[in-house]
N, C-alpha and C. Protein backbone atom coordinates (compact mmCIF):
# COMPACT_ATOMS: atom_id res chain seq x y z
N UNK A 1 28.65 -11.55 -12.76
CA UNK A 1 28.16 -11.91 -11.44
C UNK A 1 27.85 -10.67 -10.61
N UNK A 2 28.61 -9.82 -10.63
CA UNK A 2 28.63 -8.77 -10.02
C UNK A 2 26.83 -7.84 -10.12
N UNK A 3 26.78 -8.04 -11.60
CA UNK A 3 25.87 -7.53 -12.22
C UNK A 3 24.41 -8.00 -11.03
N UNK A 4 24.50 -9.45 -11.46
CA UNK A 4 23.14 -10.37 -11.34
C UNK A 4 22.96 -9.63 -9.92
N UNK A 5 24.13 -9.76 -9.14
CA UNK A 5 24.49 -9.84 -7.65
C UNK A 5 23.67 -8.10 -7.08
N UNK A 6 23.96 -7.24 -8.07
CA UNK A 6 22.76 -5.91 -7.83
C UNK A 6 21.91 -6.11 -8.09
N UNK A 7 21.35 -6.30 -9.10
CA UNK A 7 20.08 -6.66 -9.62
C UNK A 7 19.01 -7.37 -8.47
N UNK A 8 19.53 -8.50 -7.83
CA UNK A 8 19.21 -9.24 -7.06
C UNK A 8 18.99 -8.98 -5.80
N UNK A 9 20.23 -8.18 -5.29
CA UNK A 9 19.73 -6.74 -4.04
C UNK A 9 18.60 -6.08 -4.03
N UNK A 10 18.71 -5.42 -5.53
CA UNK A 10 17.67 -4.33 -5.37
C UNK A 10 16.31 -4.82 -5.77
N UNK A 11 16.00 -5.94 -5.77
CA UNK A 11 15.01 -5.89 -5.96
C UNK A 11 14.28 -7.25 -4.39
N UNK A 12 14.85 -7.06 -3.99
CA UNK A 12 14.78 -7.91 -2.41
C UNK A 12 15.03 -6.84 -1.55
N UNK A 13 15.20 -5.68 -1.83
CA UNK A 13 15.21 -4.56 -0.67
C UNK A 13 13.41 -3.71 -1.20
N UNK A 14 13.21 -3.98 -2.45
CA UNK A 14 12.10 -3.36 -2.82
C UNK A 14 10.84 -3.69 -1.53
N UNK A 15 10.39 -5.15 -1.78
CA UNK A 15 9.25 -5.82 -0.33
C UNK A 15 9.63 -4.99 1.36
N UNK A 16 11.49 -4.53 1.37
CA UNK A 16 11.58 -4.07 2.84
C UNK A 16 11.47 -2.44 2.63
N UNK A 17 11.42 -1.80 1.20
CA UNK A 17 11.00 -0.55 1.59
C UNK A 17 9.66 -0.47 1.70
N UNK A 18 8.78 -1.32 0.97
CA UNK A 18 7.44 -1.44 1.23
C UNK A 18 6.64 -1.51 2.44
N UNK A 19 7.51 -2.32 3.13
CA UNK A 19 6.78 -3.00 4.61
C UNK A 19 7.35 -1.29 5.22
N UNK A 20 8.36 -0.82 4.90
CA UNK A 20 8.82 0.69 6.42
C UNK A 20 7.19 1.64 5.50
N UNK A 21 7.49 1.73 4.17
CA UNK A 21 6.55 2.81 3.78
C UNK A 21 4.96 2.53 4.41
N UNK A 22 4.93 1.19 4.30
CA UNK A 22 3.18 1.09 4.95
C UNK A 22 3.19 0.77 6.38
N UNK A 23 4.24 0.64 7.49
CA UNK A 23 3.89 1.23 8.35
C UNK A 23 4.42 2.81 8.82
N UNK A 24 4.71 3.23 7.95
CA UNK A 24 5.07 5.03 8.23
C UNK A 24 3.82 5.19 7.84
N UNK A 25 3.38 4.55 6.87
CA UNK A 25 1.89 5.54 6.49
C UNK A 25 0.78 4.91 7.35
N UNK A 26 1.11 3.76 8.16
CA UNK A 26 0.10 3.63 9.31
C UNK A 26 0.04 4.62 10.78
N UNK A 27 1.07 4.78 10.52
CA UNK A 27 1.69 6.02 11.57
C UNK A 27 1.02 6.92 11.24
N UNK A 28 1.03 8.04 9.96
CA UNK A 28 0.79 9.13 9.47
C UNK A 28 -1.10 8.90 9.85
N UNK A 29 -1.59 7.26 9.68
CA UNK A 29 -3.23 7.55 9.46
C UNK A 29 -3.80 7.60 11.07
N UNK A 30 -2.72 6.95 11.92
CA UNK A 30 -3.27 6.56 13.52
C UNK A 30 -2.78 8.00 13.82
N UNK A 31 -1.63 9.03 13.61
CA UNK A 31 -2.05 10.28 13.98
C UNK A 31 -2.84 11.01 13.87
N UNK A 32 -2.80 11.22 12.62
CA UNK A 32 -4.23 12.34 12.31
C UNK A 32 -5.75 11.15 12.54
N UNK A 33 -5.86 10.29 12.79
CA UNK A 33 -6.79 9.84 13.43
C UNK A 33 -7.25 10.54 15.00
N UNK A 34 -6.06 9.96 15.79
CA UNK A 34 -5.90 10.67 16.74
C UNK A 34 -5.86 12.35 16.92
N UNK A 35 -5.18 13.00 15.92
CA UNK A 35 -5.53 14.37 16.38
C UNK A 35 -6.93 14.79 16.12
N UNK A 36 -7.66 14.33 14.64
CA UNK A 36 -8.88 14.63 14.77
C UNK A 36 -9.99 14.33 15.73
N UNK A 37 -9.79 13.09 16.39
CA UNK A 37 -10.78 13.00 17.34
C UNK A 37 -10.31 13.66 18.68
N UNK A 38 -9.36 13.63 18.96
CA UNK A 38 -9.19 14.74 20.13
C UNK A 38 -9.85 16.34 19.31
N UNK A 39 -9.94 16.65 18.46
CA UNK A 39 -10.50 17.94 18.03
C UNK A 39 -11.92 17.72 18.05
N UNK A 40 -12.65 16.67 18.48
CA UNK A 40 -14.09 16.58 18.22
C UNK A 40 -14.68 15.95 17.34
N UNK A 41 -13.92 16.00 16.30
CA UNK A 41 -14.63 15.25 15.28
C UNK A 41 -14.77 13.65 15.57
N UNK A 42 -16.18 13.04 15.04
CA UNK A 42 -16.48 11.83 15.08
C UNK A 42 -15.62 10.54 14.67
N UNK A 43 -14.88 9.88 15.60
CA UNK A 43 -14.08 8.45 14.97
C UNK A 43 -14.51 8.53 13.72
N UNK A 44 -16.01 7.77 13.44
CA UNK A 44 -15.79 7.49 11.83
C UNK A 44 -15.35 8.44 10.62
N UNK A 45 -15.81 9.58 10.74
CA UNK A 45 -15.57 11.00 9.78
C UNK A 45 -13.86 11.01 10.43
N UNK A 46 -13.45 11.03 11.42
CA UNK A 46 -12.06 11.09 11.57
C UNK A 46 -10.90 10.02 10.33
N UNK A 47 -12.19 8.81 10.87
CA UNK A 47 -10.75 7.54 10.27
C UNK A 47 -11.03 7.59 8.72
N UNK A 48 -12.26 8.05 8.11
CA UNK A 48 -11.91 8.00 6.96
C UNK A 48 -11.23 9.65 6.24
N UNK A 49 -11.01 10.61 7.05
CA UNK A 49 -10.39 11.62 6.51
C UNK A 49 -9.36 11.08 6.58
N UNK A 50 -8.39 10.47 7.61
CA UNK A 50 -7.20 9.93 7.84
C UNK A 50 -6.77 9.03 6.71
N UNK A 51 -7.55 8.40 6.77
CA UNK A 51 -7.46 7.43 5.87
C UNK A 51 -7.47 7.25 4.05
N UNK A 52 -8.23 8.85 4.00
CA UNK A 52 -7.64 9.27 2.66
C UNK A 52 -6.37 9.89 2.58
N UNK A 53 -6.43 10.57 3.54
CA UNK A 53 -4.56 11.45 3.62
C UNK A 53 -3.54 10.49 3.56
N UNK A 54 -3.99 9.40 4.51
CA UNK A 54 -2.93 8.17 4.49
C UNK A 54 -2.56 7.42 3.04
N UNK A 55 -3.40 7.40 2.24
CA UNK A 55 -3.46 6.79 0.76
C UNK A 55 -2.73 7.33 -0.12
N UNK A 56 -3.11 8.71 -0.05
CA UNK A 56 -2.49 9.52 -0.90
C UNK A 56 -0.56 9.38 -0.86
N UNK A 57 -0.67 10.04 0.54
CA UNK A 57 0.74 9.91 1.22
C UNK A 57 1.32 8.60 0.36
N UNK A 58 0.92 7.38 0.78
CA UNK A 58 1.31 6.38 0.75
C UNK A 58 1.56 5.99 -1.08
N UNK A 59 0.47 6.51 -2.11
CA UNK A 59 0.74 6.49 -3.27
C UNK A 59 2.19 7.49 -3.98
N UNK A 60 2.14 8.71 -3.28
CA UNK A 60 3.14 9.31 -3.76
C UNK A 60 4.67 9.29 -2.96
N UNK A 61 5.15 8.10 -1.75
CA UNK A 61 5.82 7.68 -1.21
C UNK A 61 6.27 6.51 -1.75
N UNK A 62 5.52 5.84 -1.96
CA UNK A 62 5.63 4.52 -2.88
C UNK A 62 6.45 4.70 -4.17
N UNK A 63 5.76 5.66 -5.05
CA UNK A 63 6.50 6.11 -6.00
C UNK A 63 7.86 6.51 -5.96
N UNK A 64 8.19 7.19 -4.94
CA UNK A 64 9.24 7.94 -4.68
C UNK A 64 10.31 7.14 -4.38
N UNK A 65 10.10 6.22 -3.05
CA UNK A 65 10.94 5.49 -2.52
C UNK A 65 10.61 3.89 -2.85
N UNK A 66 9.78 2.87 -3.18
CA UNK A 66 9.45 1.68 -3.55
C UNK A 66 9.55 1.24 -4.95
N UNK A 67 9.06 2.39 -5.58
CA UNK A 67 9.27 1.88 -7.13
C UNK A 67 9.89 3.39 -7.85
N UNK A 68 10.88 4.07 -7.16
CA UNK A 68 11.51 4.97 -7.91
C UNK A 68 12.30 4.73 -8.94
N UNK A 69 12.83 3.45 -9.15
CA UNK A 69 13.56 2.93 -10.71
C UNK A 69 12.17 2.83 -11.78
N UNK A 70 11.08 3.23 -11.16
CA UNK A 70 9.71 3.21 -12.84
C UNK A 70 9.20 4.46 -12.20
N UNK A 71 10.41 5.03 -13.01
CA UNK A 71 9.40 6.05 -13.08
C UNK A 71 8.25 6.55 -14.37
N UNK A 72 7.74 7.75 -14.30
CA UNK A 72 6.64 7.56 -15.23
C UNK A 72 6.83 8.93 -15.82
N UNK A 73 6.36 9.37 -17.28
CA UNK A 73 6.35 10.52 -18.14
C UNK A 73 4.94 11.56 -16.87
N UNK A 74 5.98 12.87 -16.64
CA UNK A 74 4.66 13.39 -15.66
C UNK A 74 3.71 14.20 -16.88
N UNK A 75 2.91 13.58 -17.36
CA UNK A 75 2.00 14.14 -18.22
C UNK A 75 0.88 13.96 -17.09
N UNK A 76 -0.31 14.93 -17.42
CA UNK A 76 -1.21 14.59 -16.42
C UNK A 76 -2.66 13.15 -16.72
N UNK A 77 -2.51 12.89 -17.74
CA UNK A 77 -3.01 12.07 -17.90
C UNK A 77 -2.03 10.51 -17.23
N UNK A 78 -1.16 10.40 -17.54
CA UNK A 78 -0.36 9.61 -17.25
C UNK A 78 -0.45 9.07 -15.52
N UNK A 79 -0.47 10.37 -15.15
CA UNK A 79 -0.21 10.63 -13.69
C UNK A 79 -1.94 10.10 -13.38
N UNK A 80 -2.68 10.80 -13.57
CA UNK A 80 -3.95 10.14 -13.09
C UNK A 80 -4.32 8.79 -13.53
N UNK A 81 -3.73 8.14 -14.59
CA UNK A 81 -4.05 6.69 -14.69
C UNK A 81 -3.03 5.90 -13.35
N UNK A 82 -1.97 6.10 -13.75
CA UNK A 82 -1.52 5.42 -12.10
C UNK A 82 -1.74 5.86 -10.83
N UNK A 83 -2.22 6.99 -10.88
CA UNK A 83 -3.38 7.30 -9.40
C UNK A 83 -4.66 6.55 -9.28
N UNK A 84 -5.18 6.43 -10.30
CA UNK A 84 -6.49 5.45 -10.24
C UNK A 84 -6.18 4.05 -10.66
N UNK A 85 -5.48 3.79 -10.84
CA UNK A 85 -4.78 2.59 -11.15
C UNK A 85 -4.91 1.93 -9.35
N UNK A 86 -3.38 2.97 -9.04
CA UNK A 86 -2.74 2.78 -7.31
C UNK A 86 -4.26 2.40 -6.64
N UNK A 87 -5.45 3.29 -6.51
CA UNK A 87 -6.58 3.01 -5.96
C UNK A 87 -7.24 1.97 -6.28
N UNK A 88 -7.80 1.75 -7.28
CA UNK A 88 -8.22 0.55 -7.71
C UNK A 88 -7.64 -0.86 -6.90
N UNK A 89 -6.24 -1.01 -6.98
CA UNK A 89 -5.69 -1.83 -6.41
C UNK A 89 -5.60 -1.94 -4.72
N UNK A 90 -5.74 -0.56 -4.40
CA UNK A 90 -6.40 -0.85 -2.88
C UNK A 90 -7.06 -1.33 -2.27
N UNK A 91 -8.63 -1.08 -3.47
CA UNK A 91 -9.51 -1.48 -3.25
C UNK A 91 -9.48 -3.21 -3.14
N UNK A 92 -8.99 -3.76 -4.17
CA UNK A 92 -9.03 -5.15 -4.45
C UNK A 92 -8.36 -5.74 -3.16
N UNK A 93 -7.51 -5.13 -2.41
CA UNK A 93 -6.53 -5.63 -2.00
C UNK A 93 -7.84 -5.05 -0.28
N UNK A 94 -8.05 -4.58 0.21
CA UNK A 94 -9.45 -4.31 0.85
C UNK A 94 -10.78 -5.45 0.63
N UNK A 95 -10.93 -5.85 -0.44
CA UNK A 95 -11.60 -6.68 -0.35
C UNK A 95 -11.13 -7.83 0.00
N UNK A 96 -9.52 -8.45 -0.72
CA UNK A 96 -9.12 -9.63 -0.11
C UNK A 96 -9.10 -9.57 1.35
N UNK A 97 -9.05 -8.43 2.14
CA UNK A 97 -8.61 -8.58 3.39
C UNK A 97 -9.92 -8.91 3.97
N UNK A 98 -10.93 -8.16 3.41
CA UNK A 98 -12.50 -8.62 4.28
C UNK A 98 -12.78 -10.11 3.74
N UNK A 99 -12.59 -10.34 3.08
CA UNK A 99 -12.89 -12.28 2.79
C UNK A 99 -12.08 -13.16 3.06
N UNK A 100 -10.57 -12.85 3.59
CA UNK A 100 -9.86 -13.37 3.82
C UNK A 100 -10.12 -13.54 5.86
N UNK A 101 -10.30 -12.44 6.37
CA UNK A 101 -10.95 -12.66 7.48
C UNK A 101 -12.16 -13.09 8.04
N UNK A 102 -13.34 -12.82 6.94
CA UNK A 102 -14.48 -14.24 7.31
C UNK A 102 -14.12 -15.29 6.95
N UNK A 103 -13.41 -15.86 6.43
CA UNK A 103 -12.93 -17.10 5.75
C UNK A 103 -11.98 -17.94 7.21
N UNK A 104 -11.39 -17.09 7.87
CA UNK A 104 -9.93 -17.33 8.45
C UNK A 104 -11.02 -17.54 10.07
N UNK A 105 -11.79 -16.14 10.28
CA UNK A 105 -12.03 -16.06 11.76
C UNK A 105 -12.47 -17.30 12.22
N UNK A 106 -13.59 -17.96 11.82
CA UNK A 106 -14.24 -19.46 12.84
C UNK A 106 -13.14 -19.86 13.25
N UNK A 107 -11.51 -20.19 12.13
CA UNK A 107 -10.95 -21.06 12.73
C UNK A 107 -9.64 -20.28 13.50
N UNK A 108 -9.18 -19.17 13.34
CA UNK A 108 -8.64 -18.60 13.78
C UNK A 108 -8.98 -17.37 15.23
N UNK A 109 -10.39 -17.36 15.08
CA UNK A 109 -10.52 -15.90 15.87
C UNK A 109 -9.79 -15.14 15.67
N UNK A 110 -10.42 -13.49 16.15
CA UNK A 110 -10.13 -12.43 15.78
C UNK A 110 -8.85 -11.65 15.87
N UNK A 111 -8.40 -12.48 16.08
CA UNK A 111 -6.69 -11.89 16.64
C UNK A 111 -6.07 -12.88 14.81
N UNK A 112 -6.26 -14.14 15.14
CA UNK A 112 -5.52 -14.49 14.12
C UNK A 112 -5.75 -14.51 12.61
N UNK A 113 -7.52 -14.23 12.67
CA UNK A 113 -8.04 -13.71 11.18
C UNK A 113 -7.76 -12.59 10.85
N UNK A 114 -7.47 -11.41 11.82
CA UNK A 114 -6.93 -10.54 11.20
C UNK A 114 -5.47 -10.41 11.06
N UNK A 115 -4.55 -11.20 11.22
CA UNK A 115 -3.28 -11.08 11.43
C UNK A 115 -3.22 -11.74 9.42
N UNK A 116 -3.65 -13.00 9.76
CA UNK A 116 -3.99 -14.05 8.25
C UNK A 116 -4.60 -12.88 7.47
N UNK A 117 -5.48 -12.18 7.89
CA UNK A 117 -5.75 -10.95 6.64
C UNK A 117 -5.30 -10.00 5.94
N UNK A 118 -4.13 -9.72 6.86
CA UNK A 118 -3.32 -8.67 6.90
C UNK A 118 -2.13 -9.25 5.69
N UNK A 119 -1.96 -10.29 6.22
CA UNK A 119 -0.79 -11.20 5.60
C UNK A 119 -1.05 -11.33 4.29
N UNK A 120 -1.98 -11.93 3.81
CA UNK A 120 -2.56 -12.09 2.96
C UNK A 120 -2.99 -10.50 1.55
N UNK A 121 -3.52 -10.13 2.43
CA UNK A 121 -3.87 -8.89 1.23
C UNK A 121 -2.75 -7.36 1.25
N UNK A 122 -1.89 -8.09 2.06
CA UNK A 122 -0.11 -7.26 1.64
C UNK A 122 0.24 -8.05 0.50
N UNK A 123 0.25 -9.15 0.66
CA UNK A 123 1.09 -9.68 -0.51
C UNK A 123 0.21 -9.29 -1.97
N UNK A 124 -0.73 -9.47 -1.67
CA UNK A 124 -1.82 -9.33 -2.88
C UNK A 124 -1.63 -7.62 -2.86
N UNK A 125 -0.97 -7.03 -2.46
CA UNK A 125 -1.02 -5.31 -2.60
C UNK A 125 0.13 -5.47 -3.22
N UNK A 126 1.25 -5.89 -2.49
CA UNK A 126 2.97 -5.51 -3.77
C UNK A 126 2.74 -6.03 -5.00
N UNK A 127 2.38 -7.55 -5.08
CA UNK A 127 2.12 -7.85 -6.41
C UNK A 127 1.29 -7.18 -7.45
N UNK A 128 0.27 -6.64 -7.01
CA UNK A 128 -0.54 -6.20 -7.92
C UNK A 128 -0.08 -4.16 -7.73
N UNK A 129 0.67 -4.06 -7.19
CA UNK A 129 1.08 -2.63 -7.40
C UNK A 129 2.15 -2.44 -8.11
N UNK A 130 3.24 -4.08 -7.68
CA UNK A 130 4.48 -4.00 -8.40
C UNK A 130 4.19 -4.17 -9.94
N UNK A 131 2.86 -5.55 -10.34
CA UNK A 131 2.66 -5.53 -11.95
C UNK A 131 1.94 -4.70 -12.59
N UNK A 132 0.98 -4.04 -11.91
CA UNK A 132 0.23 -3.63 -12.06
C UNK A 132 0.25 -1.89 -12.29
N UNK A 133 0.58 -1.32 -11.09
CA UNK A 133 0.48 0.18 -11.05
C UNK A 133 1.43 0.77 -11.47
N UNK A 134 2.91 0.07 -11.01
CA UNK A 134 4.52 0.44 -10.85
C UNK A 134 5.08 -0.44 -11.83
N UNK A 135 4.25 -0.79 -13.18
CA UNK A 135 5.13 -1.94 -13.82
C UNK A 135 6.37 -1.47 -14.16
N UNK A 136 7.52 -2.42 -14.71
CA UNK A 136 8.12 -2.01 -15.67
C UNK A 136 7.80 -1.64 -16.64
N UNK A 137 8.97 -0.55 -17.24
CA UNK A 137 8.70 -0.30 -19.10
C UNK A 137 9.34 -0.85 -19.82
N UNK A 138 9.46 -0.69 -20.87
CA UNK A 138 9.82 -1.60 -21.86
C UNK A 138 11.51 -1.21 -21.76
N UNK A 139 11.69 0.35 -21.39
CA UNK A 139 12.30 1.14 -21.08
C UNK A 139 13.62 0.97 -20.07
N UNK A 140 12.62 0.23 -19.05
CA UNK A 140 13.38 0.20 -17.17
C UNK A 140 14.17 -1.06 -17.82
């Protein structure tokens, strides 16, 4: 019992390190958002520099603290398949959020289609990062 009883912790604390890591790394992208455009640079060229720094951050944080029980052989091949892996799955998870908010807005408006979007293509991000990017090994 004891056993099940960790097992069962740690993997129900996994979804609450997730939710602190992606808003620390919303933090990390609305700063340097903000410092770049106070430096001049253009919002859009701002939010998407931010917004790659934020990814990155957020892929090698994830690793560290979300799915640090899988870990991975640091070969560099290895390492760049679950880097393009991690991305890939952004992407997908980016698209659920844009179809999930034309889908949602008529009946929700813009406050609640994006809230329903948000909701929505998080969950579709742990799952498909937890099976997907961060699986287990045969190993873990």
């Amino acid at each position: 019992m004891s056993l099940t009883w960790h097992v069962a912790r740690k993997h129900a604390a996994r979804p609450l390190r997730f939710g602190i890591v992606g808003a620390v790394t919303f933090g990390l992208q609305y700063l340097l958002l903000s410092l770049l455009t106070s430096s001049g640079v253009t919002p859009a060229v701002a939010y998407l520099i931010a917004l790659a720094v934020a990814v990155q951050f957020n892929f090698i944080v994830s690793q560290l603290l979300v799915w640090h029980d899988r870990p991975m052989s640091l070969t560099v091949g290895r390492v760049a398949n679950r880097w393009a892996t991690f991305h890939a799955m952004i992407a997908v998870s980016l698209v659920v959020n844009v179809i999930a908010f034309v889908l949602l807005e008529p009946y929700l408006g813009n406050l609640g289609a994006s809230l329903g979007a948000l909701v929505f293509s998080t969950i579709i991000k742990f799952f498909s990062l937890d099976r997907v990017v961060f699986k287990p090994t045969r190993a873990a």
